[in-house]
Protein backbone atom coordinates (compact mmCIF):
# COMPACT_ATOMS: atom_id res chain seq x y z
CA UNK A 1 0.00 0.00 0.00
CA UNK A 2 1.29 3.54 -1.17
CA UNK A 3 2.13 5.68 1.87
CA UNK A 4 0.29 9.20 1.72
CA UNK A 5 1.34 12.42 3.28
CA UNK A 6 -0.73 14.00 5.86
CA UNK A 7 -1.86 17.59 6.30
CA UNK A 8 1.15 17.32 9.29
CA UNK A 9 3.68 18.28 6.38
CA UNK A 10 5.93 21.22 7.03
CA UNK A 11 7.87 21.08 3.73
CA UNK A 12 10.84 20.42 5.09
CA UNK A 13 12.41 18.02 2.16
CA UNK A 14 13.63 15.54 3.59
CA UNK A 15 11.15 12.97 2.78
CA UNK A 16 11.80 14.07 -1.46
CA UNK A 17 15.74 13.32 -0.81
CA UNK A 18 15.19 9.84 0.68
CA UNK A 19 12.51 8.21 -1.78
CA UNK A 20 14.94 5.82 -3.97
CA UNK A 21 12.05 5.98 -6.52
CA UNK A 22 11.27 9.52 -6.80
CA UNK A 23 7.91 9.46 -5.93
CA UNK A 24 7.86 12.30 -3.63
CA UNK A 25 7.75 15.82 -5.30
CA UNK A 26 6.65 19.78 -4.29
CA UNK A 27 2.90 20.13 -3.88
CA UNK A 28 0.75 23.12 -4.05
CA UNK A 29 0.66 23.53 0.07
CA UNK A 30 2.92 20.58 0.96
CA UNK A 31 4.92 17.44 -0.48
CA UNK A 32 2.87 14.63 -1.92
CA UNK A 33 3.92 11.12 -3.04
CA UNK A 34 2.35 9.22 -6.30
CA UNK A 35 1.07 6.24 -5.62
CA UNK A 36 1.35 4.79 -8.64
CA UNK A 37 5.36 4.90 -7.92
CA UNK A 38 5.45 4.73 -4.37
CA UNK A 39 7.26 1.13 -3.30
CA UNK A 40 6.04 1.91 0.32
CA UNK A 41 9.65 1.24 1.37
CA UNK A 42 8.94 3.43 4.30
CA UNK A 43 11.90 5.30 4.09
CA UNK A 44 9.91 8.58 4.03
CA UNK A 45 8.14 7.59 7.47
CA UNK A 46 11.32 6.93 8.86
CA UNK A 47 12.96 10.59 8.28
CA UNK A 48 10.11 12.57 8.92
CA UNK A 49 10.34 15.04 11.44
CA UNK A 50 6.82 15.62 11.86
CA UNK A 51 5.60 11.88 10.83
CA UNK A 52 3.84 13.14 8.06
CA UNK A 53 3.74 10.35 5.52
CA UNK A 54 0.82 7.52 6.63
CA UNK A 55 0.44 4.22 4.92
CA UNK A 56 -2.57 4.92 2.85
C-alpha cells in the first residue's frame, strides 16, 4: 500500500531526498507522493520530522 502524506507536512524536504524511486515531489501547500510509484519502502516515514507520511 502507497504511503500518503498527511496535512502534518511542514515542507521540510527531507522525505523528497530519501525516496529511492522519486515518488515524492513539491505540492501546491505541501509534499505529496504518487502512488502509482510509491514502493512503500517506508523510508519517508522513517525521516520525517513531523511523521507526516501515513500508509494509505
Amino acid at each position: 500500500m502507497a504511503y500518503k502524506i498527511s496535512d502534518a507536512c511542514i515542507s521540510c524536504g527531507a522525505c523528497e531526498a530519501e525516496c529511492p524511486v522519486n515518488a515524492i515531489s513539491q505540492g501546491d501547500s505541501s509534499y505529496v507522493i504518487d502512488a502509482d510509484t510509491c514502493i512503500s519502502c517506508g523510508q519517508c516515514a522513517e525521516v520525517c520530522p513531523v511523521d507526516a507520511p501515513q500508509e494509505a
